[in-house]
Protein backbone atom coordinates (compact mmCIF):
# COMPACT_ATOMS: atom_id res chain seq x y z
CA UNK A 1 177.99 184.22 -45.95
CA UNK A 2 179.04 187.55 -46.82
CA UNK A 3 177.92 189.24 -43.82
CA UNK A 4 179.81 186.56 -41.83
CA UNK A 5 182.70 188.05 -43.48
CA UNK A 6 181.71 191.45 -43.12
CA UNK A 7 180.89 190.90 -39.27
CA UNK A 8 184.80 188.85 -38.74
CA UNK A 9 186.64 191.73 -40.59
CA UNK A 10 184.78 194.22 -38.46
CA UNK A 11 185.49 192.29 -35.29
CA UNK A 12 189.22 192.10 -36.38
CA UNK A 13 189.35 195.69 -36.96
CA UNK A 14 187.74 196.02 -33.56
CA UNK A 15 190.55 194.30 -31.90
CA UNK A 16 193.52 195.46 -33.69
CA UNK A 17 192.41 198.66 -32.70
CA UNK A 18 191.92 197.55 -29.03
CA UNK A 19 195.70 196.02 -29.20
CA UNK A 20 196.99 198.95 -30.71
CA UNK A 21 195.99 201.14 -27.68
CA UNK A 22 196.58 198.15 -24.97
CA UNK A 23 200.06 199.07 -23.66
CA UNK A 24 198.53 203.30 -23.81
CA UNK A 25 197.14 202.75 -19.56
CA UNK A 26 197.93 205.49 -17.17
CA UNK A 27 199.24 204.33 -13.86
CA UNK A 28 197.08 206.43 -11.17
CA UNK A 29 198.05 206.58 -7.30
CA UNK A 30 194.12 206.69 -6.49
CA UNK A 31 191.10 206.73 -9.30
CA UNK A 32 188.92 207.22 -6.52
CA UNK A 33 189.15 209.58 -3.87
CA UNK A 34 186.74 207.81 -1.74
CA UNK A 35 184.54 204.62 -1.08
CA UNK A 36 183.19 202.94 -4.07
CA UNK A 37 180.29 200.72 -3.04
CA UNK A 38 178.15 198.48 -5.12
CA UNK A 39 175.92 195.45 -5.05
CA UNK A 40 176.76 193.00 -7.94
CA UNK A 41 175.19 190.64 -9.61
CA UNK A 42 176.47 186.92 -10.61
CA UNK A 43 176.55 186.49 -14.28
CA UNK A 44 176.41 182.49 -14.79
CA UNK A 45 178.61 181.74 -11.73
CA UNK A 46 177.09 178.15 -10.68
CA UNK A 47 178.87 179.02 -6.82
CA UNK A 48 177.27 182.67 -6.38
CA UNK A 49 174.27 184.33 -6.06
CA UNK A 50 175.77 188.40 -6.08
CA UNK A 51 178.57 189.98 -4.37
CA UNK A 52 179.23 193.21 -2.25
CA UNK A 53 182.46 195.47 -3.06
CA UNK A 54 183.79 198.03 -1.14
CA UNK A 55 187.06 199.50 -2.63
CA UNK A 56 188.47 202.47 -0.55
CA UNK A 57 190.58 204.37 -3.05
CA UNK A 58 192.27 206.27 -0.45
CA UNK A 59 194.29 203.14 1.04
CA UNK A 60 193.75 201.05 -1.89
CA UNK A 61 191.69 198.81 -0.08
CA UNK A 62 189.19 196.06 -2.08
CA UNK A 63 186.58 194.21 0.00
CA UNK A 64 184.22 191.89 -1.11
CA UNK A 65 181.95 189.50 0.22
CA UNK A 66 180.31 186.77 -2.22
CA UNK A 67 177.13 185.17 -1.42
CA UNK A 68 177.42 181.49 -2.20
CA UNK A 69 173.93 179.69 -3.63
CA UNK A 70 171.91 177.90 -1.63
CA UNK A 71 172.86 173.69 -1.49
CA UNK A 72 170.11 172.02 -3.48
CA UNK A 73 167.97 169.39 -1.26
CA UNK A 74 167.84 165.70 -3.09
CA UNK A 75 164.01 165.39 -4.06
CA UNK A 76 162.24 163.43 -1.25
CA UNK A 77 164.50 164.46 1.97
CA UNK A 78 163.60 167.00 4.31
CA UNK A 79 167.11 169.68 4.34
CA UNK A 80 166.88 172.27 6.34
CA UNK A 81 166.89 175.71 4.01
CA UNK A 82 169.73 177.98 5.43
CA UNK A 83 171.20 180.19 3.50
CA UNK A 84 175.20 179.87 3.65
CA UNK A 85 177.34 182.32 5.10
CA UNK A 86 178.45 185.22 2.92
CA UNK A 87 181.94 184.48 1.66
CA UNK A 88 184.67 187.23 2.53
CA UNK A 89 187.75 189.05 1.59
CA UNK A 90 189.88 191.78 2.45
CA UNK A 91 192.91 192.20 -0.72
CA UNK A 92 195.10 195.44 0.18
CA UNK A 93 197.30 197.48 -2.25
CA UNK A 94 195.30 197.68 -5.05
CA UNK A 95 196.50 199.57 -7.91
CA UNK A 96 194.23 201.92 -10.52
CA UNK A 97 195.00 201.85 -14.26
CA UNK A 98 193.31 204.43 -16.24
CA UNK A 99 193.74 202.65 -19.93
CA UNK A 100 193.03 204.13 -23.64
CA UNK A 101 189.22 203.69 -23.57
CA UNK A 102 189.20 205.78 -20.15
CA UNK A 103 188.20 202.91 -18.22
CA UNK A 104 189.41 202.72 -14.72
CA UNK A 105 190.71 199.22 -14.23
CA UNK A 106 191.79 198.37 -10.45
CA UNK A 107 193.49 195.42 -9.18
CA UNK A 108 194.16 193.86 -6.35
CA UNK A 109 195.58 190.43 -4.96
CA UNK A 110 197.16 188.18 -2.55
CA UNK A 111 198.96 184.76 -3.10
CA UNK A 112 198.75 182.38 -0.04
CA UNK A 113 199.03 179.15 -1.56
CA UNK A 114 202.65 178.43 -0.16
CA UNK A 115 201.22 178.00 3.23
CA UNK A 116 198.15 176.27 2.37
CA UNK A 117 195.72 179.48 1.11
CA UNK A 118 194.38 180.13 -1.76
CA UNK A 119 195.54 182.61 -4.68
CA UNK A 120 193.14 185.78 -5.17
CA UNK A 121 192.85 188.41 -7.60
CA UNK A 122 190.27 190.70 -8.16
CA UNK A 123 189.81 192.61 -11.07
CA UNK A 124 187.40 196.31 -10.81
CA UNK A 125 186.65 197.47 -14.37
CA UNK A 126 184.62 200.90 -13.91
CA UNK A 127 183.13 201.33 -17.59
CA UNK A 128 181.19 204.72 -16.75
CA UNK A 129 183.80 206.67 -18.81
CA UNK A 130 184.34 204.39 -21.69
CA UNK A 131 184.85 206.52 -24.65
CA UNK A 132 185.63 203.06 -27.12
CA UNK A 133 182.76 201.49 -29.52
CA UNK A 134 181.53 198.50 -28.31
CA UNK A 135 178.79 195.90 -29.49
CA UNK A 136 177.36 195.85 -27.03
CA UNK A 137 176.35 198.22 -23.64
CA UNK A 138 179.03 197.66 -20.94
CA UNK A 139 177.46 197.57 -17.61
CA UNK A 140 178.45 200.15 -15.64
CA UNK A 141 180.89 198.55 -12.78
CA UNK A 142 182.60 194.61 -13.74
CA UNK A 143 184.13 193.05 -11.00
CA UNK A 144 185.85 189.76 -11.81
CA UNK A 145 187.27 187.08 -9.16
CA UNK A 146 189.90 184.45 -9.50
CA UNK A 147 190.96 182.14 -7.38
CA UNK A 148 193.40 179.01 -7.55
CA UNK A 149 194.08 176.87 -4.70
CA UNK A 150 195.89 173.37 -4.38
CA UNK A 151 193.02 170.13 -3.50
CA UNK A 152 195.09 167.72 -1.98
CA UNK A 153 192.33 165.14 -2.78
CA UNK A 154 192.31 165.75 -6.01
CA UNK A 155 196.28 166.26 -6.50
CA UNK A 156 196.23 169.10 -8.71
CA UNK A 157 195.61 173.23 -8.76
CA UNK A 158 191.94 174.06 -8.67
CA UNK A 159 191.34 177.38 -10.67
CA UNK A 160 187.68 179.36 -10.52
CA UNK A 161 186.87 182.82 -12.53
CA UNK A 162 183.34 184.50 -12.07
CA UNK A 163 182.21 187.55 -12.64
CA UNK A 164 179.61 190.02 -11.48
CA UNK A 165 178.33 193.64 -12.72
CA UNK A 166 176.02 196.33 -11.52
CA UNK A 167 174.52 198.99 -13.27
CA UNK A 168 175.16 201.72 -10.62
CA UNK A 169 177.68 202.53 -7.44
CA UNK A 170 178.13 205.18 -5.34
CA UNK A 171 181.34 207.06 -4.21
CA UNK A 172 180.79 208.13 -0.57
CA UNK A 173 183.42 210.37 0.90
């Protein structure tokens, strides 16, 4: 029991300290001065497999493509295996936060729900420069999507988060 305690006053120590520092972010024209690329991979999305990003920091342009799973086949039919089209996007002025920890966080969105689209924001956390104690390793690159559109079957908002990481990129010039 006590090291319950000891672990709940450390993690509250952890994130006063993270508050503290919250509203300390840089606002940066460009973090990047060229093309970050990465493959990603899905952590527990049940909808993707892994994800491509492309963010050009020169025009603050994000693209991404997400790789939907493949349809599972009822047990006794014969489906025909096909992997589904990669899922795209293209999300323009993005802007680069450099915040207290030194991580580079970039986002970048688009709201097209009043005519029938879908709300998207995605969210870039480079962790490379982290200089904050965590409890665990960061990976290097997070990239975190949301989306929200309206199901008219359904009558209501539908809202998705997942999230991908990588443990490497590349900036090409």
């Amino acid at each position: 029991m006590q090291s319950l305690k000891t672990l709940f006053i450390l993690v509250s120590l952890y994130s006063s300290h993270c508050l503290a520092f919250a509203d300390h972010e840089t606002q940066v024209q460009s973090a990047y001065s060229g093309v970050l690329q990465s493959e990603l991979e899905s952590q527990g999305s049940q909808r993707y497999l892994g994800a491509s990003l492309s963010l050009d920091g020169r025009k603050g342009l994000v693209e991404i493509s997400l790789q939907p799973i493949m349809p599972r086949c009822p047990e006794g039919r014969a489906c025909a295996q096909v992997m589904p089209m990669p899922v795209s996007y293209v999300v323009e002025e993005a802007q680069s936060k450099i915040d207290s920890c030194h991580i580079i966080r970039t986002v970048a969105s688009f709201d097209q729900r009043p005519v029938d689209g879908i709300f998207l924001k995605v969210t870039i956390l480079n962790n490379t420069n982290n200089t904050c104690p965590t409890f665990a390793p960061l990976p290097a690159l997070e990239m975190i999507v949301e989306t929200a559109y309206v199901s008219r079957l359904e009558g209501k908002t539908i809202e998705t988060l997942d999230s991908f990481t990588s443990e490497s990129f590349e900036i090409l010039d």
